[in-house]
Structure formats: C-alpha cells, structure tokens
C-alpha atoms as a PDB file:
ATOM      1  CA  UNK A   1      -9.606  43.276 -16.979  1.00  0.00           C
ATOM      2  CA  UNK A   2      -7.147  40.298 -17.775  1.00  0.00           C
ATOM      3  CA  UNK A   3      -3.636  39.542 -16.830  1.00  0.00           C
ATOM      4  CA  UNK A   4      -1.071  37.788 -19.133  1.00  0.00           C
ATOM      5  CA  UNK A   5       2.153  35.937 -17.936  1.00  0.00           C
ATOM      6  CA  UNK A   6       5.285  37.397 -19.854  1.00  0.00           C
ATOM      7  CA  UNK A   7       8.369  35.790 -19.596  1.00  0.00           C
ATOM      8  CA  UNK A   8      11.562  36.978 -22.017  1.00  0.00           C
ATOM      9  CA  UNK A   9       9.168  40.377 -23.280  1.00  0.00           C
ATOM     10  CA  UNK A  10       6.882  38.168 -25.293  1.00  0.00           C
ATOM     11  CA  UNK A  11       3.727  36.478 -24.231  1.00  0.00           C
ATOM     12  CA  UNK A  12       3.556  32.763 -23.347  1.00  0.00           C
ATOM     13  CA  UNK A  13       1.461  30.813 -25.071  1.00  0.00           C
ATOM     14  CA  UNK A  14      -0.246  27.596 -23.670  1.00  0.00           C
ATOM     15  CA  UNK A  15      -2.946  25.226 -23.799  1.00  0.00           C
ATOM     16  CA  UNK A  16      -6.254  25.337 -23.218  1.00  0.00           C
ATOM     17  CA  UNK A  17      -6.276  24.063 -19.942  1.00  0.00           C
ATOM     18  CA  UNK A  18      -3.645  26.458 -18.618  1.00  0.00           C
ATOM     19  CA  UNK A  19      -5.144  29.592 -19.518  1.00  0.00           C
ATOM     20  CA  UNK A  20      -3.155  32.529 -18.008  1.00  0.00           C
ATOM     21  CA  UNK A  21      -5.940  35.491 -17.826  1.00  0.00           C
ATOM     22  CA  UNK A  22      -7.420  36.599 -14.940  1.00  0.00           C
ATOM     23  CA  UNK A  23     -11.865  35.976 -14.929  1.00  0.00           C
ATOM     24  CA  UNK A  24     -13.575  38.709 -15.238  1.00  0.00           C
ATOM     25  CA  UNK A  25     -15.143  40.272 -11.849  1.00  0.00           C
ATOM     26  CA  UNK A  26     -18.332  38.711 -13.196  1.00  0.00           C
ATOM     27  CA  UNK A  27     -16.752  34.943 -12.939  1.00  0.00           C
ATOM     28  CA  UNK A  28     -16.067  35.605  -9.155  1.00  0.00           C
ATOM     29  CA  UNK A  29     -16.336  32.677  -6.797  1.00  0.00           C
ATOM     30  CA  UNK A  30     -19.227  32.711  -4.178  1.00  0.00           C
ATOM     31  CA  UNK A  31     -17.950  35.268  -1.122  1.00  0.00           C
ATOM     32  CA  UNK A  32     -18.139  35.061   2.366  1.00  0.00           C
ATOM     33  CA  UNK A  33     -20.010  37.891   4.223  1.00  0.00           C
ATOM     34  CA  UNK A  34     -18.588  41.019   4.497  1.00  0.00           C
ATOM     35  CA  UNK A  35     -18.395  41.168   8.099  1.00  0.00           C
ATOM     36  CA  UNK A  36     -16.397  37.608   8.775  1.00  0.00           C
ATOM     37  CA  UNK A  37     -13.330  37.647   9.618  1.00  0.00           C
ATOM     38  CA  UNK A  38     -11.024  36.418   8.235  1.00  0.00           C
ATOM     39  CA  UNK A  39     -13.156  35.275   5.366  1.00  0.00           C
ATOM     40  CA  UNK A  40     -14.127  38.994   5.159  1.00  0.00           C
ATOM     41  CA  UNK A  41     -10.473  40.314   5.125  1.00  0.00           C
ATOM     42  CA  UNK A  42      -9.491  37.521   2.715  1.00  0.00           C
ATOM     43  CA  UNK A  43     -12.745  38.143   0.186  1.00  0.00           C
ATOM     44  CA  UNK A  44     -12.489  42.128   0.777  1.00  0.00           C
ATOM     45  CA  UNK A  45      -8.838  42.017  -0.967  1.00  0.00           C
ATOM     46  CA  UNK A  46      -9.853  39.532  -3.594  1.00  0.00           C
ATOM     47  CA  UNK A  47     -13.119  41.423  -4.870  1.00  0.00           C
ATOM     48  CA  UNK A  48     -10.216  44.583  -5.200  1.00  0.00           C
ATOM     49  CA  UNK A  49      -7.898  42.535  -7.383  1.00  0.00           C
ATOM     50  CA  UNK A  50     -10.592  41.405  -9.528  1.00  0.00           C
ATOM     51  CA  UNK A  51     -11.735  45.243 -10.304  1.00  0.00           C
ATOM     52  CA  UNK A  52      -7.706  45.816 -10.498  1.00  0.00           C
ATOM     53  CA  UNK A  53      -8.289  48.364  -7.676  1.00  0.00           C
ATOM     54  CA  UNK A  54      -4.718  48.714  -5.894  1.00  0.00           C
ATOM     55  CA  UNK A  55      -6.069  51.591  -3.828  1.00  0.00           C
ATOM     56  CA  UNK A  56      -8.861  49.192  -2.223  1.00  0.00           C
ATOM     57  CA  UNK A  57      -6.643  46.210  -1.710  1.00  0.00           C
ATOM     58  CA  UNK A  58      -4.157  48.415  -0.085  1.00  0.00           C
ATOM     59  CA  UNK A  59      -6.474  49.398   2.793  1.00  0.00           C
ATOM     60  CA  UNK A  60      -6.984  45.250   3.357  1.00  0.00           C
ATOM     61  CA  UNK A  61      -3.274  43.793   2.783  1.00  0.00           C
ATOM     62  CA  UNK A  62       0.337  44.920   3.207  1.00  0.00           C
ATOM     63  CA  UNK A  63       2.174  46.128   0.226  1.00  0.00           C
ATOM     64  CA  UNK A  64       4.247  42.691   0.009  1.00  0.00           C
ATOM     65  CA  UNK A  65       0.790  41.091  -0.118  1.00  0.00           C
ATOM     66  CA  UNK A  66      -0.940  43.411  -2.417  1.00  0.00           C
ATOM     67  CA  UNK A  67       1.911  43.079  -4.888  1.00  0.00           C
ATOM     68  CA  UNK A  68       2.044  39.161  -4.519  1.00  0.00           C
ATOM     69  CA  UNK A  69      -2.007  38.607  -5.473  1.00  0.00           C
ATOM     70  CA  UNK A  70      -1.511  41.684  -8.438  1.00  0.00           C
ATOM     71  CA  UNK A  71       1.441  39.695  -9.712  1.00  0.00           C
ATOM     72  CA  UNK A  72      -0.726  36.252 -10.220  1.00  0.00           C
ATOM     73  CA  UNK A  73      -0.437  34.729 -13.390  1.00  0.00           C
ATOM     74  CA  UNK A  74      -3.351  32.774 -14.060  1.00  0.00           C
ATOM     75  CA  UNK A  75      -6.680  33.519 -14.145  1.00  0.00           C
ATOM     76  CA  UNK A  76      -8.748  34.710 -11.539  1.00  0.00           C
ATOM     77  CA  UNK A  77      -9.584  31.129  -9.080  1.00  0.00           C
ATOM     78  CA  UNK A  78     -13.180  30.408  -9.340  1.00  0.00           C
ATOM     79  CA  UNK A  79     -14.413  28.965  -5.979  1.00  0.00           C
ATOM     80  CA  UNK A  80     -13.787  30.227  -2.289  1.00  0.00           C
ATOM     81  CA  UNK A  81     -12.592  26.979  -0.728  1.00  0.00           C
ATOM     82  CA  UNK A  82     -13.287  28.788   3.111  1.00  0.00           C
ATOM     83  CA  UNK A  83     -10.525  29.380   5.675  1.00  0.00           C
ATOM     84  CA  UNK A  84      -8.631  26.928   7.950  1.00  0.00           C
ATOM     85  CA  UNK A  85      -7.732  29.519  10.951  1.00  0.00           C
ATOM     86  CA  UNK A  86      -5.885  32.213   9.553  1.00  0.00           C
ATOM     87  CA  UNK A  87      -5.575  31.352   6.211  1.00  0.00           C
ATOM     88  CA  UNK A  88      -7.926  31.672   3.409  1.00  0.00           C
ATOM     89  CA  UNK A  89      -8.250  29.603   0.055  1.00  0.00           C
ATOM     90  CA  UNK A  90      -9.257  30.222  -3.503  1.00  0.00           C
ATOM     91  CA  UNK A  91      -9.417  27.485  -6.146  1.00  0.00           C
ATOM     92  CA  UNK A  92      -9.488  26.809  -9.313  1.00  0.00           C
ATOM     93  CA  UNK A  93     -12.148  24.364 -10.934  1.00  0.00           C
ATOM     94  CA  UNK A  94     -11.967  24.931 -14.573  1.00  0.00           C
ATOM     95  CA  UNK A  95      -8.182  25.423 -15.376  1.00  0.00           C
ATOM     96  CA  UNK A  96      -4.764  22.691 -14.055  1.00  0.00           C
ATOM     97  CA  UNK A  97      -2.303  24.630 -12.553  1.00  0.00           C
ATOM     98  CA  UNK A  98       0.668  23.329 -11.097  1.00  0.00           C
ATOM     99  CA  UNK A  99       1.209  22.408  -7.394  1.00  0.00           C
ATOM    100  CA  UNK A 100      -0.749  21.750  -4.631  1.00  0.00           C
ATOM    101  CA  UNK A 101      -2.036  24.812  -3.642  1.00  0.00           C
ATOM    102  CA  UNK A 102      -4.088  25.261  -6.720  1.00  0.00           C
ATOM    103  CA  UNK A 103      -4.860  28.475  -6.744  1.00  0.00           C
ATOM    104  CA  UNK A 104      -4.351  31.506  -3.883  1.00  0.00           C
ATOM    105  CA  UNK A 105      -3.947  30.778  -0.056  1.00  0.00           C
ATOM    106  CA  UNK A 106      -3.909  34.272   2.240  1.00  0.00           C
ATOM    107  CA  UNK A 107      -2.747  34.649   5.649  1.00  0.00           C
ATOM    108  CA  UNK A 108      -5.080  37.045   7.625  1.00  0.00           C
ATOM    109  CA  UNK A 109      -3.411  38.891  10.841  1.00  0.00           C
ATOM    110  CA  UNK A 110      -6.013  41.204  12.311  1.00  0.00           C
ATOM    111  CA  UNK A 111      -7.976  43.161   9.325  1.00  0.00           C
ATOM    112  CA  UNK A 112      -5.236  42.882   6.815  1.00  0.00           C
ATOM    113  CA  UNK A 113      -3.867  40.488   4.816  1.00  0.00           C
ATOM    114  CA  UNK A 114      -0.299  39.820   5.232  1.00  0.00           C
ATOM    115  CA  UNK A 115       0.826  37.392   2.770  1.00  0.00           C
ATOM    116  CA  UNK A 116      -0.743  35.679  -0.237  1.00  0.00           C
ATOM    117  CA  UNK A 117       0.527  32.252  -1.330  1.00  0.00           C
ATOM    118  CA  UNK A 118       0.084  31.404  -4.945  1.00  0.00           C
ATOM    119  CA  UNK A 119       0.264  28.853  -7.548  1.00  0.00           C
ATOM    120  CA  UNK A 120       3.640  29.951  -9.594  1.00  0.00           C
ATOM    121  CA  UNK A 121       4.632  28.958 -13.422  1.00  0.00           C
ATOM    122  CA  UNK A 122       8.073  28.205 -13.180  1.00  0.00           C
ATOM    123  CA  UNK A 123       9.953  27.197 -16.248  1.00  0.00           C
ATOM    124  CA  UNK A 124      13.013  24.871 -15.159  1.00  0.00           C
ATOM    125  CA  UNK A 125      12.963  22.058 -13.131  1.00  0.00           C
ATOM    126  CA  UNK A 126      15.919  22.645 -10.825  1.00  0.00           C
ATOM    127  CA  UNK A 127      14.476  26.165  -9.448  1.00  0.00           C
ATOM    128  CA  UNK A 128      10.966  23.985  -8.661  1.00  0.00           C
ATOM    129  CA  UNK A 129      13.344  21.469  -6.606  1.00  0.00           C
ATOM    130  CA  UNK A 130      15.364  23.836  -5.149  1.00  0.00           C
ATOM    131  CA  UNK A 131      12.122  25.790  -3.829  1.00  0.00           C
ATOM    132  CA  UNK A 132      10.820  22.862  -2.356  1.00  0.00           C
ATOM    133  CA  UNK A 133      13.892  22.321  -0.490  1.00  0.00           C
ATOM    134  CA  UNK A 134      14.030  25.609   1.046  1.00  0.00           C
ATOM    135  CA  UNK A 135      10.299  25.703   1.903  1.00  0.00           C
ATOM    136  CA  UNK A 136      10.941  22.140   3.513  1.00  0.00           C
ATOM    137  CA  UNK A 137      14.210  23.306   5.720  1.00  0.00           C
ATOM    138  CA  UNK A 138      11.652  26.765   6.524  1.00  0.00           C
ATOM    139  CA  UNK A 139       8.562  24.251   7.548  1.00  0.00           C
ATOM    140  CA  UNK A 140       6.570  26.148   5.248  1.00  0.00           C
ATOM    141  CA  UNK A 141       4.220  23.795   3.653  1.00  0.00           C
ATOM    142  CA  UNK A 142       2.054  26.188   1.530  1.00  0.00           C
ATOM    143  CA  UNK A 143       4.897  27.460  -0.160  1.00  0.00           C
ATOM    144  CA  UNK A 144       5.477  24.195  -0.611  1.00  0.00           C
ATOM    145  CA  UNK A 145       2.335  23.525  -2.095  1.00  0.00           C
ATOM    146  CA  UNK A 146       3.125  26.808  -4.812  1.00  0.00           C
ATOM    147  CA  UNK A 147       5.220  24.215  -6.762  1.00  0.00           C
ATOM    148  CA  UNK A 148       4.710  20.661  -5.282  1.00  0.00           C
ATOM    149  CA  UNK A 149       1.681  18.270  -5.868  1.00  0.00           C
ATOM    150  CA  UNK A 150      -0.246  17.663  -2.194  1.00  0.00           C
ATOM    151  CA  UNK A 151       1.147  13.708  -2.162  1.00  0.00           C
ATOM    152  CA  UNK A 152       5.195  15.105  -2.349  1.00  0.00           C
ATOM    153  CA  UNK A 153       4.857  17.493   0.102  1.00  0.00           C
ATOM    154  CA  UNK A 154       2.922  15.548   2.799  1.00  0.00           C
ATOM    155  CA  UNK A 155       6.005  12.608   1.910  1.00  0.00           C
ATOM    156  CA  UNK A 156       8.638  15.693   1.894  1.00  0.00           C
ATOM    157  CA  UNK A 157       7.050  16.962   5.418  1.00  0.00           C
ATOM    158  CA  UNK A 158       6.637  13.634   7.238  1.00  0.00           C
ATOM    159  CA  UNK A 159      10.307  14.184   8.848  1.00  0.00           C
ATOM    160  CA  UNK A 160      11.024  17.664   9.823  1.00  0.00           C
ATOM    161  CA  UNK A 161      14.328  19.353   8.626  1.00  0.00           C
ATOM    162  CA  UNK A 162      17.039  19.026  11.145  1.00  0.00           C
ATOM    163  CA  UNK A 163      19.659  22.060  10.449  1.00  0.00           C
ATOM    164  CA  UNK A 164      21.866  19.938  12.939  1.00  0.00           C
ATOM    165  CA  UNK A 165      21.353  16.532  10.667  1.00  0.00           C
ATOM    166  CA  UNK A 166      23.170  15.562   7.551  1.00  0.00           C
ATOM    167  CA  UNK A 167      24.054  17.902   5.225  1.00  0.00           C
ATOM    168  CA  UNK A 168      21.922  17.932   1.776  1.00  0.00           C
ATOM    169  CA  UNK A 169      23.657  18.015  -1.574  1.00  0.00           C
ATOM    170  CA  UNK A 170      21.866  19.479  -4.910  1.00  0.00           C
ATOM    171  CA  UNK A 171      22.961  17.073  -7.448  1.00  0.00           C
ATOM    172  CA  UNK A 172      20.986  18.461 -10.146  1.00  0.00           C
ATOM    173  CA  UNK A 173      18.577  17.617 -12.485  1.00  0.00           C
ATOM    174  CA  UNK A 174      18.658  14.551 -14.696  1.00  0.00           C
ATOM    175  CA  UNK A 175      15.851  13.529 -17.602  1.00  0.00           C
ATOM    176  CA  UNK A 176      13.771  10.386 -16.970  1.00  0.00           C
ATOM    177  CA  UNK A 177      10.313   9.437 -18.030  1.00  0.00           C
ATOM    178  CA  UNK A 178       8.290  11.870 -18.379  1.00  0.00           C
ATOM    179  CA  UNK A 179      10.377  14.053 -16.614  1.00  0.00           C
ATOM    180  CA  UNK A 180      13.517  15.081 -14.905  1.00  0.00           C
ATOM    181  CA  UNK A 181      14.352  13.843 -11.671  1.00  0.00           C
ATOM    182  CA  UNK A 182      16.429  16.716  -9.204  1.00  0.00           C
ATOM    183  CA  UNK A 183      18.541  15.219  -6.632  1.00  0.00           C
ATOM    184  CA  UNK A 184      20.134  15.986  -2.940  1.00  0.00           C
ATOM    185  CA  UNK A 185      22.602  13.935  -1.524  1.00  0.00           C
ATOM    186  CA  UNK A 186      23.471  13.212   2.026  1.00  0.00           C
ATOM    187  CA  UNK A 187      25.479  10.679   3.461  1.00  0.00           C
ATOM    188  CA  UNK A 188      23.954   7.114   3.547  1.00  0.00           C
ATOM    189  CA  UNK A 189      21.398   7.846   0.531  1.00  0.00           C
ATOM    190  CA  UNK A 190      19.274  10.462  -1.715  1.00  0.00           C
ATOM    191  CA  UNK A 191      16.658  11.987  -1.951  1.00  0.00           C
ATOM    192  CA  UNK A 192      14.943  12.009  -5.748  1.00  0.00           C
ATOM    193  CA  UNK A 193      12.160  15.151  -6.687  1.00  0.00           C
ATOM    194  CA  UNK A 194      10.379  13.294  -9.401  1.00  0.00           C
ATOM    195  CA  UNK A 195       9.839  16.750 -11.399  1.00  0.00           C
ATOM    196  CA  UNK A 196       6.682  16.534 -14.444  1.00  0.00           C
ATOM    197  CA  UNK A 197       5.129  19.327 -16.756  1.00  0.00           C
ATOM    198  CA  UNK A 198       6.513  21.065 -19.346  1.00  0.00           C
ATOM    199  CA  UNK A 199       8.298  24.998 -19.655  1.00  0.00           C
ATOM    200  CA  UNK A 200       5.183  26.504 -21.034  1.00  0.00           C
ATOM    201  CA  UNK A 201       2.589  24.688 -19.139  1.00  0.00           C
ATOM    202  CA  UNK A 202       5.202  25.115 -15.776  1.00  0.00           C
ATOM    203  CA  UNK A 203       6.902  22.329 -13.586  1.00  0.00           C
ATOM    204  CA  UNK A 204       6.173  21.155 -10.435  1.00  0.00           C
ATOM    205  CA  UNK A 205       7.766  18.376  -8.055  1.00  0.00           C
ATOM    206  CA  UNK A 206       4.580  15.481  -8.277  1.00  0.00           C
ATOM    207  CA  UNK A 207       6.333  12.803  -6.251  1.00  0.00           C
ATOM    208  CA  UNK A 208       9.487  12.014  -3.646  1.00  0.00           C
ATOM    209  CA  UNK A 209      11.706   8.907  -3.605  1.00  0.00           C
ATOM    210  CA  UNK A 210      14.609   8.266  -1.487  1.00  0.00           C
ATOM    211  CA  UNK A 211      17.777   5.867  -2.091  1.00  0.00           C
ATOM    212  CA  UNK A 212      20.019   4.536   0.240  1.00  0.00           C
ATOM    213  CA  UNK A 213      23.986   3.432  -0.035  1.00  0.00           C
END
C-alpha cells in the first residue's frame, strides 16, 4: 500500500530524505496493547490506516479524523512515541519532515479518536506563517507544531494571544538568508517568522524574532 503527495495533478518529486510513501504494514512501529486506552484507541486506528482499511478506522475515529490520518502525505511514522494524557504520538526516525510535530499526534475522547494532528507539506511560506498565527491566537500548540520547529513555537507560545491587545498586521513575506522572513506588525514593533525549506521539500517557520520602534 503507498500513498503519494500530488499537488497541481502531477506527482512531487523530492529527496531522499523526504520520502512521501506511506511504510508498508510490515515497517509498523512497536504498538501498545490492545486493551490500553488511549494507547489502544490511538494504535487500533493506526494499524487500520496502514492496511488502508477505512471501514476499521471508522469504528475507532470520527469521520473528520479518519479522513485527516488517510490524507497524510508522508510515509507511514515508524516509532510509537506513547501518549501524554489524551493525546497520542507517532514519529518518524528515518525520514525529516517539517515542523515540530514530526509525524502524527491523535486526540483520544472515550474509544474514538477525534482528531489527528499531522506533519503538513506546505509549499509557500506566507500560508506556513499565517497558520502559525492562527494556531497561536487559537492556543493550539500542536497545530502549531504541523508547520513550526519545537524552539518557534515554545518562543511564539511564551505570551498568550490577547484578542483585546494590539492588533497584528501580516506584512508579508520577504527573502533573506536562507529563507524568507513573514512579518506582523503591531504598534511599538514586529514580530519576524524566520521561514526555511524549500517548495518541494515543504516550509516551515524554524525560528521567531521580534523588533521594536
């Protein structure tokens, strides 16, 4: 079973280390028993992707979930990096994919998934800065971590957004080296997404500076 990215109706092509086909079910990670929960739930719906089994994964996720994990575009991750309350990780260890997250994060409510975070291949910088923004003003750090490294986030999240603060201005995206940097605006300063990769490999914010007047 593999999965390819397609972007425009042809297929992407890209380097060795950024290979975009999902393992076989052979190459699967090391589960958690059947019977934990939510490692179980989590596992359950990752063991159904892997034999491209929609039917299965629909009895362990909602449809938005089972349709977010079924859309990946990389391989399949490779390790099962254990859950942190309700929410469930898979990592990669053999391929660089952009962001933080590396990989697939699930949120488990009950005995279903209900959401499934993922590392995304996004092609321009100013849609990588412009999610980050909105994931910051939501408080959402793993979507966050879909397209930022772990170091700009945790900088990006140290204040929380105020929706009664200053008001943030997209300025755009500007080349610099070895990359672009995306701007907001408020009054008294900036704030600079220091934006690296490339379109077929994906972008992804790696750092966050700020300027003042």
């Amino acid at each position: 079973m593999y999965r390819r990215l397609v972007l425009g109706g042809a297929a992407l092509a890209v380097s060795a280390t950024m290979t975009l086909t999902a393992a076989p079910a052979s190459a699967a990670p090391a589960f958690a028993p059947a019977s934990a929960a939510p490692s179980g739930v989590a596992n359950k719906l990752f063991r159904a992707w892997l034999a491209d089994d929609r039917t299965a994964a629909a009895k362990v996720a909602t449809p938005a979930a089972v349709a977010s994990i079924f859309g990946y575009v990389y391989r399949a991750p490779d390790r099962f990096a254990g859950c942190s309350g309700a929410v469930c990780r898979f990592t990669h260890t053999s391929v660089r994919v952009p962001g933080g997250l590396d990989g697939l994060a699930m949120v488990v409510t009950g005995s279903k998934v209900t959401k499934v975070y993922q590392s995304r291949h996004v092609t321009k910088p100013s849609t990588v800065a412009t999610r980050l923004f909105t994931a910051w003003r939501r408080g959402d750090r793993y979507s966050a971590l879909e397209i930022a490294s772990t170091g700009a986030v945790k900088t990006l999240f140290k204040v929380k957004y105020d929706p009664r603060g200053v008001a943030y201005h997209f300025q755009g995206c500007t080349p610099e080296p070895k990359g672009f940097s995306c701007a907001y605006s408020y009054e008294g300063g900036a704030m600079l997404m220091h934006v690296r990769g490339t379109r077929s490999s994906g972008y992804e914010v790696s750092s966050i500076s700020y300027l003042a007047d």
